[in-house]
C-alpha atoms as a PDB file:
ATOM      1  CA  UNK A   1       0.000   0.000   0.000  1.00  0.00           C
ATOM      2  CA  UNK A   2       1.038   3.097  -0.650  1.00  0.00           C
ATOM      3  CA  UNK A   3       1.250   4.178   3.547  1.00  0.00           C
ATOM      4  CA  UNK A   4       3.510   1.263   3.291  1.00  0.00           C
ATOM      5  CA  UNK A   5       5.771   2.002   0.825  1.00  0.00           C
ATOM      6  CA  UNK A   6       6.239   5.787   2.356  1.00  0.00           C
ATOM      7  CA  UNK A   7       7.170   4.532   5.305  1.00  0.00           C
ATOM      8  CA  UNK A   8       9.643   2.660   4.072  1.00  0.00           C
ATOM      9  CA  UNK A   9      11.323   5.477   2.835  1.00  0.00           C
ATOM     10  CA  UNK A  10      14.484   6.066   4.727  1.00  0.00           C
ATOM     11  CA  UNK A  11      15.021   9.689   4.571  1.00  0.00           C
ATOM     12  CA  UNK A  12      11.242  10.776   4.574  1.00  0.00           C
ATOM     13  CA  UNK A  13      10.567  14.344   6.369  1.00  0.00           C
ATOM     14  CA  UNK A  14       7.392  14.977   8.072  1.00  0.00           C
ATOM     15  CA  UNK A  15       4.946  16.436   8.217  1.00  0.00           C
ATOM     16  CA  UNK A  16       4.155  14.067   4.424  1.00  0.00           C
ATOM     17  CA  UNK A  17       4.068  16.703   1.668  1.00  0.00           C
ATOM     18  CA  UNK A  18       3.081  16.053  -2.022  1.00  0.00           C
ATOM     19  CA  UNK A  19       2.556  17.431  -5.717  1.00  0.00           C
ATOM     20  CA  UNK A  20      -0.537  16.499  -7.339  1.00  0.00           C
ATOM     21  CA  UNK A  21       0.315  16.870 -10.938  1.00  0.00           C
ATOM     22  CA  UNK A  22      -0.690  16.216 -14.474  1.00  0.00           C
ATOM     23  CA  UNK A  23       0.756  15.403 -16.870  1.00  0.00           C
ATOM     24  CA  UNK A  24       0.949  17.391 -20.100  1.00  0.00           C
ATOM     25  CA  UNK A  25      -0.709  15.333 -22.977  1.00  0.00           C
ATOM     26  CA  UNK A  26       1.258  15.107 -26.454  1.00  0.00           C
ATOM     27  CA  UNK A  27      -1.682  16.446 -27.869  1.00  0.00           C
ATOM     28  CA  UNK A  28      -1.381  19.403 -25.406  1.00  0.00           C
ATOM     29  CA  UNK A  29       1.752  20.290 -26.561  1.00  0.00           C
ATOM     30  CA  UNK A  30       1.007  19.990 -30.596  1.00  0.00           C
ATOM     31  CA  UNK A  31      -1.883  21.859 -30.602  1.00  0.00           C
ATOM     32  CA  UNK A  32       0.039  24.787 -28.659  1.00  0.00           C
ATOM     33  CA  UNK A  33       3.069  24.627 -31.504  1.00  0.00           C
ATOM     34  CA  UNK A  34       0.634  24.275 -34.201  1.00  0.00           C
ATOM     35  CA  UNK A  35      -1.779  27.409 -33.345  1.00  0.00           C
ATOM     36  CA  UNK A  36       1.326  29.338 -32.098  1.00  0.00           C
ATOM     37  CA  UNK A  37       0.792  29.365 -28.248  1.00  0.00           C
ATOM     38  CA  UNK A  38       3.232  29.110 -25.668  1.00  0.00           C
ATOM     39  CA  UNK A  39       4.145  25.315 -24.551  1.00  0.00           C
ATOM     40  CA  UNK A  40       1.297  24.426 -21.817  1.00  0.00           C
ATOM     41  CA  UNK A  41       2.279  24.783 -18.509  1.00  0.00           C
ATOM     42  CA  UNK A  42       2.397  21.683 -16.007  1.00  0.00           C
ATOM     43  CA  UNK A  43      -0.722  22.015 -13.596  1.00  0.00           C
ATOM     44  CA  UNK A  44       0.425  21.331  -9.887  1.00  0.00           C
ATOM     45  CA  UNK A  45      -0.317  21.703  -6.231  1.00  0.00           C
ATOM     46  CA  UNK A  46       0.949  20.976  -2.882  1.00  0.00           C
ATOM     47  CA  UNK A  47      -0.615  19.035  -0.262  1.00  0.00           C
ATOM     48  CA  UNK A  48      -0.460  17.188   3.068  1.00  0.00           C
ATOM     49  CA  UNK A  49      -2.210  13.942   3.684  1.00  0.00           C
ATOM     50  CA  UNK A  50      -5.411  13.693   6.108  1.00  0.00           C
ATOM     51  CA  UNK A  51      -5.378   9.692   5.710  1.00  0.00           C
ATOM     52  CA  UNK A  52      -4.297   6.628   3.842  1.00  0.00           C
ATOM     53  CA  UNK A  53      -7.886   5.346   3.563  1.00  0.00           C
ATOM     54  CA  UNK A  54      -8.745   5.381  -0.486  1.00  0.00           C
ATOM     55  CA  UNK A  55      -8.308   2.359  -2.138  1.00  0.00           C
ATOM     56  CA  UNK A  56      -4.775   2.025  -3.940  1.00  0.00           C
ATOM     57  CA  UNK A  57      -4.490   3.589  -7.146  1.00  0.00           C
ATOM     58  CA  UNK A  58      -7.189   6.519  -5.957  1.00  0.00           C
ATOM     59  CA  UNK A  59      -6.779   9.673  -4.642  1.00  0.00           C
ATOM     60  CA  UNK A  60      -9.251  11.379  -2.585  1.00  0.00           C
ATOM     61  CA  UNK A  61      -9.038  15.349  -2.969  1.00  0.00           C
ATOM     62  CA  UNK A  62     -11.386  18.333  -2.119  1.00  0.00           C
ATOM     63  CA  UNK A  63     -13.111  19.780  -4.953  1.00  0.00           C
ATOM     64  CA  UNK A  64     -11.152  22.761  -4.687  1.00  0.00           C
ATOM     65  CA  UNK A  65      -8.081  20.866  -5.295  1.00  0.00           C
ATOM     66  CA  UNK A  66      -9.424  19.292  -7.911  1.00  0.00           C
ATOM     67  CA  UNK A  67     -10.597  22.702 -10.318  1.00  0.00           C
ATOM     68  CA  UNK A  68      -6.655  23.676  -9.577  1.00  0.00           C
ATOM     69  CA  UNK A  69      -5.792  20.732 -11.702  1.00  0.00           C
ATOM     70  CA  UNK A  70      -8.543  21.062 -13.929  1.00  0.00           C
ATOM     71  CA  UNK A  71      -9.300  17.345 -13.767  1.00  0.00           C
ATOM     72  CA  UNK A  72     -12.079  15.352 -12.711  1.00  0.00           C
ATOM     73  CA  UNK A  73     -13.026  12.132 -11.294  1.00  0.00           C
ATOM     74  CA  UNK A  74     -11.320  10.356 -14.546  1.00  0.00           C
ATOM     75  CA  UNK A  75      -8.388  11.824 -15.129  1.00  0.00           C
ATOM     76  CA  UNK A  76      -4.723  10.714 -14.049  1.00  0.00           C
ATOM     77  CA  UNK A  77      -2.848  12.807 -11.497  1.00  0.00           C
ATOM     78  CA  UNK A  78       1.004  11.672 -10.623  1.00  0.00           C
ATOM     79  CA  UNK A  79       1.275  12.115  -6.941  1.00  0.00           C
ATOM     80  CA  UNK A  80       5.083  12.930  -5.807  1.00  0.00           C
ATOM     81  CA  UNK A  81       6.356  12.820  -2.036  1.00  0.00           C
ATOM     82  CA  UNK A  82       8.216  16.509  -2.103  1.00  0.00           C
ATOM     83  CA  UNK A  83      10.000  18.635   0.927  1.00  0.00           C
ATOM     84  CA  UNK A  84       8.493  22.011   1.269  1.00  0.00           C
ATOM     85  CA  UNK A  85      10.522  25.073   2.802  1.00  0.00           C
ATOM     86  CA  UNK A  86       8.829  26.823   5.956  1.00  0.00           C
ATOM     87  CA  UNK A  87       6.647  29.666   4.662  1.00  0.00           C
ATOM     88  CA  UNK A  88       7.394  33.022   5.635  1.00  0.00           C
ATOM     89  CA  UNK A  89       4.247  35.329   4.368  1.00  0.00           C
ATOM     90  CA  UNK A  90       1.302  34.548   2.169  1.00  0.00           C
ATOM     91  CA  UNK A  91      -0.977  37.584   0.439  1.00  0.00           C
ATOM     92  CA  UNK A  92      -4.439  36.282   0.104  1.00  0.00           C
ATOM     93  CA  UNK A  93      -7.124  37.477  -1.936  1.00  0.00           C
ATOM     94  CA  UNK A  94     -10.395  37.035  -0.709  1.00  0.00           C
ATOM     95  CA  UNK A  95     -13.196  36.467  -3.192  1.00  0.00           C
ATOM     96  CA  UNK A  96     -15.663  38.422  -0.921  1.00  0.00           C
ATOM     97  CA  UNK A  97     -15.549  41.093   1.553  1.00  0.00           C
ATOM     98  CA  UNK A  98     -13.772  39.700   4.813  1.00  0.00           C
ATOM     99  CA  UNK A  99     -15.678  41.928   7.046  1.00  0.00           C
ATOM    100  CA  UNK A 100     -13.963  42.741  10.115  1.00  0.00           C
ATOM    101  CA  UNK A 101     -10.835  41.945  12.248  1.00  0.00           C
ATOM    102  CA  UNK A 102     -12.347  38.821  14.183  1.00  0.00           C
ATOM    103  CA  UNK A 103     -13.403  37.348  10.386  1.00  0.00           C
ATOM    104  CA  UNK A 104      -9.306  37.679   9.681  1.00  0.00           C
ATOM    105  CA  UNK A 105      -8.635  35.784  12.891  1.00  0.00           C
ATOM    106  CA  UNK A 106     -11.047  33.483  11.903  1.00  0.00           C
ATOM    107  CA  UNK A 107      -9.362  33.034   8.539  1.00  0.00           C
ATOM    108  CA  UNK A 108      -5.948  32.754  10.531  1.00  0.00           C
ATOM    109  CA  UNK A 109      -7.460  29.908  12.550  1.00  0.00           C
ATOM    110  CA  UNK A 110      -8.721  27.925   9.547  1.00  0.00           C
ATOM    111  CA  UNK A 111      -5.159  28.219   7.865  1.00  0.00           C
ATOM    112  CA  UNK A 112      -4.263  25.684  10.294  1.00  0.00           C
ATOM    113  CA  UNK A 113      -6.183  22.640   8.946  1.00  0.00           C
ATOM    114  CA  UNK A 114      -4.080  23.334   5.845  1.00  0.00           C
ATOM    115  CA  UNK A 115      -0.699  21.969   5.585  1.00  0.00           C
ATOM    116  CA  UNK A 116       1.016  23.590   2.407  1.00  0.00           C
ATOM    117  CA  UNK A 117      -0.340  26.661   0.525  1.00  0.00           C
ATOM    118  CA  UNK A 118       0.504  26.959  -3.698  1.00  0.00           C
ATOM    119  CA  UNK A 119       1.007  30.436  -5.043  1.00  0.00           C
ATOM    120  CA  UNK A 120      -1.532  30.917  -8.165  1.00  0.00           C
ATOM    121  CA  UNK A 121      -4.090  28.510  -6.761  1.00  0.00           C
ATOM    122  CA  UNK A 122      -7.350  29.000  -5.009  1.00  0.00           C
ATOM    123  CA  UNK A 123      -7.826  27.107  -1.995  1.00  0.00           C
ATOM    124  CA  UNK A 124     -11.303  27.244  -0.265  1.00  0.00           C
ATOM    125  CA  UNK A 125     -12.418  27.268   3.434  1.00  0.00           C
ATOM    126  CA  UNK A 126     -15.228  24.644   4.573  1.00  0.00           C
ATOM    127  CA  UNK A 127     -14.888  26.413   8.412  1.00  0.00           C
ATOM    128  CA  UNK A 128     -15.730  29.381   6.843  1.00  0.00           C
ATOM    129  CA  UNK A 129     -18.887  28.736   4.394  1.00  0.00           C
ATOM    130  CA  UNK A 130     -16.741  27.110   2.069  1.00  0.00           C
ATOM    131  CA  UNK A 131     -15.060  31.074   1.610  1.00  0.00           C
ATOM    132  CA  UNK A 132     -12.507  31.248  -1.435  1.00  0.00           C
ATOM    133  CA  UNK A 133      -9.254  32.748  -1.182  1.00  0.00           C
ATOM    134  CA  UNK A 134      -6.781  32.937  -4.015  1.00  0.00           C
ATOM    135  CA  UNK A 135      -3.687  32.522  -2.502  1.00  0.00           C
ATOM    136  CA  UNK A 136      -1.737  35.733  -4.583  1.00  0.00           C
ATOM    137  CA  UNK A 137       1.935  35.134  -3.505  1.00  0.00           C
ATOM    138  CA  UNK A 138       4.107  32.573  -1.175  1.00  0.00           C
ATOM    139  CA  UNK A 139       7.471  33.226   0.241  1.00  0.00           C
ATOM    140  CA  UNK A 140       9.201  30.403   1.659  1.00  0.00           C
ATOM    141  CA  UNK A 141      11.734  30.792   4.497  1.00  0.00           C
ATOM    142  CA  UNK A 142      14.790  29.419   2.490  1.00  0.00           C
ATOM    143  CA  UNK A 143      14.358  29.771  -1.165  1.00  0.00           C
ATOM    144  CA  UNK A 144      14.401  26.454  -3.214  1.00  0.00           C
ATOM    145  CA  UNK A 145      14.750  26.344  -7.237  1.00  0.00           C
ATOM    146  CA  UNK A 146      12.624  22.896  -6.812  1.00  0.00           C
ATOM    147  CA  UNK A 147       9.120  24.056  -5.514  1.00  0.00           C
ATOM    148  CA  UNK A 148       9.109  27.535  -5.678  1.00  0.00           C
ATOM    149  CA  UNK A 149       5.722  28.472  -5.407  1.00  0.00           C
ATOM    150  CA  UNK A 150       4.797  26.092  -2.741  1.00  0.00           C
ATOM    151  CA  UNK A 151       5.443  26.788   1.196  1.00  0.00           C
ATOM    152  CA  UNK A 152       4.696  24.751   3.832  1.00  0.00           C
ATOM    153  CA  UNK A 153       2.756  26.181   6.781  1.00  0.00           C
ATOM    154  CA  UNK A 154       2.471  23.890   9.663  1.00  0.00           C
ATOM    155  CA  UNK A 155       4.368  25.243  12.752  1.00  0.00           C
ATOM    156  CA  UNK A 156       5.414  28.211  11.552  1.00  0.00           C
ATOM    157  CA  UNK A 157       4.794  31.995  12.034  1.00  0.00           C
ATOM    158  CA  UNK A 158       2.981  33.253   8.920  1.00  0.00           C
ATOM    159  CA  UNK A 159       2.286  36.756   7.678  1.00  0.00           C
ATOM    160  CA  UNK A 160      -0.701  36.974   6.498  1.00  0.00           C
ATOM    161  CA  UNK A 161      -1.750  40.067   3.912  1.00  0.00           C
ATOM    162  CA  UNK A 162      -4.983  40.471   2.354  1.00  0.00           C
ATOM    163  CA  UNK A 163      -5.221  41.973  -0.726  1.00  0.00           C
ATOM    164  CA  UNK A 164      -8.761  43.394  -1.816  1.00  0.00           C
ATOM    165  CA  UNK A 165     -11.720  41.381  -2.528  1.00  0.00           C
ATOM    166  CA  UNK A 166     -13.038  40.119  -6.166  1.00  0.00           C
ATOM    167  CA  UNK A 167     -16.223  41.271  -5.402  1.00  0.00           C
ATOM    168  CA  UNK A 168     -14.987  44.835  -5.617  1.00  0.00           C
ATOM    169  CA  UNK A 169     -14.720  45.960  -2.186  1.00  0.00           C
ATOM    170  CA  UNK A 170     -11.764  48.281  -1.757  1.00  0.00           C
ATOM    171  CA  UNK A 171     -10.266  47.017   1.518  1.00  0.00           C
ATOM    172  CA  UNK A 172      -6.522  45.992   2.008  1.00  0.00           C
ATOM    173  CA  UNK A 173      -4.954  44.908   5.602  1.00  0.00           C
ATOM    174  CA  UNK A 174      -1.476  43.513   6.623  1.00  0.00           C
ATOM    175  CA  UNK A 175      -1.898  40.938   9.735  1.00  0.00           C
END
């Protein structure tokens, strides 16, 4: 099984990070040359693990997750064991109005049932009425030429900036 196998794993670090990738299809990349677009970027994400409990060969993975990849149910996603630097800072973007100060703690709170944050993604918040947040920019505390755009945030002080809302509201805080 695949808990098996990662504990096996001499060298492992905890807490268990991973990529959730996809691969890019030859297709992908043909039709890019032939209508003159840029070569298709490789969709990823970082992640911890909640459980080992899906049967082997599946992967269970919010729904949020999920539209990151832009895969569903049927599609293959390559899952990677990866080492994450300690983040730093994050700048969120809320998609609505965070209303006051106690709403940002809130937020701050709920951070913590996540274990890795991936800049250019859009995570979303069950605690919170499933509240979306595109997570805007990561710094990690040493930078890494491997995963740069992925921090891990588990014991670790965290700045946390909030840049205005989609919905148009023109608020912008530092916390």
């Amino acid at each position: 099984s695949a808990s098996q196998h990662l504990l096996s794993i001499a060298d492992i670090s905890y807490p268990l990070c991973f990529e959730l990738s996809v691969p890019l299809s030859r297709d992908d990349i043909l039709n890019a040359m032939q209508t003159g677009q840029p070569k298709p970027k490789r969709r990823c994400v970082y992640c911890g693990v909640l459980d080992f409990t899906a049967s082997e060969g599946c992967l269970c993975a919010p729904q949020w997750m999920m539209d990151a990849l832009q895969v569903s149910d049927t599609h293959i996603v390559t899952v990677s064991n990866i080492s994450l630097a300690k983040g730093t800072f994050v700048k969120l973007q809320p998609h609505t109005l965070l209303n006051d100060a106690q709403t940002k703690q809130k937020l701050e709170a709920s951070l913590r049932n996540f274990t890795t944050l991936t800049e250019q993604s859009t995570i979303c918040v069950p605690a919170m009425n499933h509240l979306k947040l595109n997570v805007l920019q990561v710094k990690p505390a040493t930078q890494s030429t491997q995963q740069p755009n992925g921090i891990l945030i588990v014991n670790t002080d965290l700045v946390v900036e909030f840049e205005a809302p989609l919905d148009g509201a023109d608020v912008s805080d530092q916390h």
